[in-house]
Protein backbone atom coordinates (compact mmCIF):
# COMPACT_ATOMS: atom_id res chain seq x y z
CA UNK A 1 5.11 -16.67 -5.99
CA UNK A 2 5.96 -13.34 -8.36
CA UNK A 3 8.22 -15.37 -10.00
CA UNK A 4 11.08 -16.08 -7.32
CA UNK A 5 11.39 -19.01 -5.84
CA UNK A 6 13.69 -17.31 -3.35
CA UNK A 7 10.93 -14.68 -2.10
CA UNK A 8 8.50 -17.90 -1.34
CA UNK A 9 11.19 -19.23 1.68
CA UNK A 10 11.96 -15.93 3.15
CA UNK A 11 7.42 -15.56 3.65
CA UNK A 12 8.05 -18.25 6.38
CA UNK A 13 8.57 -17.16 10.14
CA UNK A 14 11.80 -19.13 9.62
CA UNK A 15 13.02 -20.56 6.36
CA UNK A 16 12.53 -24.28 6.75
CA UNK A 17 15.09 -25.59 4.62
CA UNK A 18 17.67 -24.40 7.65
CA UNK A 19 18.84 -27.56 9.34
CA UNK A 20 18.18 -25.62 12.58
CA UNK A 21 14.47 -24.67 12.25
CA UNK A 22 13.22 -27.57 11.00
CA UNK A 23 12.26 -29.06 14.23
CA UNK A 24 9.98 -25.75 14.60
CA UNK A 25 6.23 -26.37 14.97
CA UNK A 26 5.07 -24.77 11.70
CA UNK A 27 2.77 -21.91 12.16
CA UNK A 28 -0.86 -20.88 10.40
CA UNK A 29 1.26 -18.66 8.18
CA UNK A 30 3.64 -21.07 7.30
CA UNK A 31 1.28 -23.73 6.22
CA UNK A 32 -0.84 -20.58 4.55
CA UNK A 33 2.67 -20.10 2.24
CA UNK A 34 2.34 -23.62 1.18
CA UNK A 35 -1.17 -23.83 0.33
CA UNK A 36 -0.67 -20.41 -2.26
CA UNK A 37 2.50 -22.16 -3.42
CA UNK A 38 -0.21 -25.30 -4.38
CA UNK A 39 -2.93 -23.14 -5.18
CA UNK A 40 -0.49 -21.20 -8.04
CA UNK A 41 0.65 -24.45 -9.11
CA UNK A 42 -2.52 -26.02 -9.97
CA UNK A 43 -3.63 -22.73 -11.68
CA UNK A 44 -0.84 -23.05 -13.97
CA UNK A 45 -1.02 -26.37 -14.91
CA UNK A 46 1.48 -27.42 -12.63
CA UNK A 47 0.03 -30.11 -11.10
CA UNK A 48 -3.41 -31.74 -11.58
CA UNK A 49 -6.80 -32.03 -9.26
CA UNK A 50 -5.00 -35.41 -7.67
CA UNK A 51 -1.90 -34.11 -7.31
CA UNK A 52 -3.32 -31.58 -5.30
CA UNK A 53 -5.43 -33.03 -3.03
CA UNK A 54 -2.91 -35.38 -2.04
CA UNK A 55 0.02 -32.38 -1.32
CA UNK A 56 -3.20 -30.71 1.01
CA UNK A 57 -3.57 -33.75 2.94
CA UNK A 58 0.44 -34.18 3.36
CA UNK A 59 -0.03 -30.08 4.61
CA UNK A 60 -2.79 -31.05 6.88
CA UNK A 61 -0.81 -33.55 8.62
CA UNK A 62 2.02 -31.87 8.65
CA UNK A 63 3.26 -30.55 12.23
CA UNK A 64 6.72 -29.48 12.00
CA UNK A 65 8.40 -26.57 9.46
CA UNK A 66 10.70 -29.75 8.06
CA UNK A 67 7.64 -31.08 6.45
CA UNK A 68 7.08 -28.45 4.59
CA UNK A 69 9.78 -28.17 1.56
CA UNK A 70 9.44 -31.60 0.68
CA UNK A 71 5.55 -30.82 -0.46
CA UNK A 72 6.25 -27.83 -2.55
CA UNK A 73 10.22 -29.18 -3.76
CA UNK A 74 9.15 -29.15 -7.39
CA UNK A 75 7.34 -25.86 -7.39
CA UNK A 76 9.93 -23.59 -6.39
CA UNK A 77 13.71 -22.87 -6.38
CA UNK A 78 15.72 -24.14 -4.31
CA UNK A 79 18.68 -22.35 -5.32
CA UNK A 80 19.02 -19.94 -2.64
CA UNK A 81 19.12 -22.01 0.01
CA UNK A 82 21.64 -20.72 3.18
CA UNK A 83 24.68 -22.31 3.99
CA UNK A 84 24.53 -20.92 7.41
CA UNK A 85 21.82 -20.53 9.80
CA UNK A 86 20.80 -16.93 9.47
CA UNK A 87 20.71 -16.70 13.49
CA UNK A 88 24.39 -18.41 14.05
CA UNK A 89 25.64 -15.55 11.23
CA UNK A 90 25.32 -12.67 14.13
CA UNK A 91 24.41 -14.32 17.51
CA UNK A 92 21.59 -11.92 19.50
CA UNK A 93 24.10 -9.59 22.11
CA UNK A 94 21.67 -8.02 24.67
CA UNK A 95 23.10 -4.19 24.34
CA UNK A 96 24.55 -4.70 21.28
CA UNK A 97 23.27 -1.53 19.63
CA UNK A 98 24.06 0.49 22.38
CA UNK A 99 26.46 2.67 21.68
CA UNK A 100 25.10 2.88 18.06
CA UNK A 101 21.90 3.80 19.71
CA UNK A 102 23.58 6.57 22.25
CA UNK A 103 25.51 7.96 19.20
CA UNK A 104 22.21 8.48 16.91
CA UNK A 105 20.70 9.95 20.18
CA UNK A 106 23.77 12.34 20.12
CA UNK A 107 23.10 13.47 16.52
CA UNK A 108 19.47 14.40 16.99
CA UNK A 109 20.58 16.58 20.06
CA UNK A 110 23.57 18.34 17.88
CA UNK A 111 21.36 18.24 14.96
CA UNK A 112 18.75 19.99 17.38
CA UNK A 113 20.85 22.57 18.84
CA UNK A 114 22.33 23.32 15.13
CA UNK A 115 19.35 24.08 14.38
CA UNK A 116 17.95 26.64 16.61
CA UNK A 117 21.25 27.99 16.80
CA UNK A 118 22.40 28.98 13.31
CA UNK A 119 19.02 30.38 12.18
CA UNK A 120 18.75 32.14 15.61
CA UNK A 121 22.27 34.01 15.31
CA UNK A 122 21.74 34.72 12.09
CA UNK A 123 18.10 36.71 12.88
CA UNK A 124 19.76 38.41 15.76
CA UNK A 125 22.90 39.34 13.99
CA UNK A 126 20.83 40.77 11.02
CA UNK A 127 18.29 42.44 13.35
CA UNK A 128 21.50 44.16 14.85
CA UNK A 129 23.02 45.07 11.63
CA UNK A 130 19.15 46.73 10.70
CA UNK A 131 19.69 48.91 13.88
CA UNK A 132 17.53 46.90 15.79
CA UNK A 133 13.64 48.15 16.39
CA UNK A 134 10.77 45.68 16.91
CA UNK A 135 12.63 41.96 18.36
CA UNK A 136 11.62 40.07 15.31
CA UNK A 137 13.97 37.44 15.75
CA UNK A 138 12.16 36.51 18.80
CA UNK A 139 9.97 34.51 16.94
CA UNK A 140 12.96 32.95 15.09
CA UNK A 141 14.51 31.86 18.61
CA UNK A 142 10.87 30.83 19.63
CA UNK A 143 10.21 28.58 16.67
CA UNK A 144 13.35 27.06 16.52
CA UNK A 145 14.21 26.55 20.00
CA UNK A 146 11.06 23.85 20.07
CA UNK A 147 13.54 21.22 18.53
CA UNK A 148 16.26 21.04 21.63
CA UNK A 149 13.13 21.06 23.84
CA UNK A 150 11.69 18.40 21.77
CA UNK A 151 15.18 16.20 21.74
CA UNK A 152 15.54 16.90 25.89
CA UNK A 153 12.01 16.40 26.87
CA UNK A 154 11.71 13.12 25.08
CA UNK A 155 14.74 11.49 27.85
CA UNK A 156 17.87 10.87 27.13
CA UNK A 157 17.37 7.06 28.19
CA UNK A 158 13.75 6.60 26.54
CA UNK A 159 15.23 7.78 23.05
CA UNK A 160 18.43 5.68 23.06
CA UNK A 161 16.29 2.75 24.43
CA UNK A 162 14.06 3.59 21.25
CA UNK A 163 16.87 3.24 18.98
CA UNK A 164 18.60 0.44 20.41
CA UNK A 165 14.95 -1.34 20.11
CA UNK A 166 15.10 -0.48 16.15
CA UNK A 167 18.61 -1.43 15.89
CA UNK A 168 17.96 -4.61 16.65
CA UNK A 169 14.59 -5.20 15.15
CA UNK A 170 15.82 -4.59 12.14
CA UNK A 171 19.05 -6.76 13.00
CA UNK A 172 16.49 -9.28 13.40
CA UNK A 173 15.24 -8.93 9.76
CA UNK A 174 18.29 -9.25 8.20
CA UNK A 175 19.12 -12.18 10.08
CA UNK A 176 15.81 -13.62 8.73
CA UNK A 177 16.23 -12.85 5.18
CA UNK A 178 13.12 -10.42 5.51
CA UNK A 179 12.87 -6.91 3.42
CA UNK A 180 13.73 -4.40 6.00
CA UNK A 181 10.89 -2.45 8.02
CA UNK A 182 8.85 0.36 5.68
CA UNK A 183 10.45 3.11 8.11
CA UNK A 184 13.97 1.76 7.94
């Protein structure tokens, strides 16, 4: 439970003490939070060999995420409970994120061009200064022209799609209560 009873509701698909998902069918994972909940009780004493049994066979039987709480009630905190449903907080918009998404998309491509352009000028402008002789700079433009091509080839629409897709997964998350993504 590490501790927190607040980081043994937000392990659910949906935190069942949220009037609103209570008539959910609980899932494997759900009932899977419960039993460790149990399990970490009766290793510390919590509740005895009876006890137990008899909050396994109330989890066995149970069908819907509102049975849930009641079994585990006096093994965790209940102090964080929402006072609003997390989804009713920021109603799903399809396209939402767009114009986020188009605007990130725009950064990469400046961010792109920025960067084969400054290095690029720089190598030319100091290979005219030198009084020119072998093009190394070439290799400059070559190198760092790769990240433009990179940023165009990809699509336009396929990348802002991309990032309108992460927008709102990770929308999603935070709506949810969940730790964001490991690449966010």
């Amino acid at each position: 439970m590490s501790g927190d009873g607040r980081s043994v509701w937000h392990r659910f698909g949906h935190d069942p003490r949220v009037a609103e998902h209570q008539h959910l069918r609980a899932s494997d994972r759900d009932r899977d939070v419960v039993t460790e909940v149990l399990s970490e009780g009766f290793a510390d004493g919590r509740l005895d060999r009876e006890e137990l049994d008899e909050r396994q066979d109330r989890l066995r039987e149970s069908r819907t995420l509102g049975d849930l709480p009641p079994i585990v009630a006096d093994l965790v905190s209940d102090s964080a409970v929402p006072a609003v449903a997390p989804a009713a907080a920021a109603p799903a918009v399809p396209g939402r994120f767009r114009l986020d998404a188009e605007a990130a998309y725009r950064q990469r491509l400046v961010g792109a061009v920025s960067g084969f352009l400054i290095p690029t000028l720089i190598c030319w402008v100091v290979w005219i200064a030198a009084g020119g002789g072998f093009p190394w700079p070439l290799f400059v433009t070559i190198g760092t022209v790769m990240g433009p091509i990179g940023v165009l080839a990809g699509g336009r629409e396929r990348q802002v799609a991309q990032v309108e897709r992460e927008l709102e997964e990770k929308a999603r998350r935070e709506q949810r209560g969940l730790p964001p993504a490991e690449d966010d």
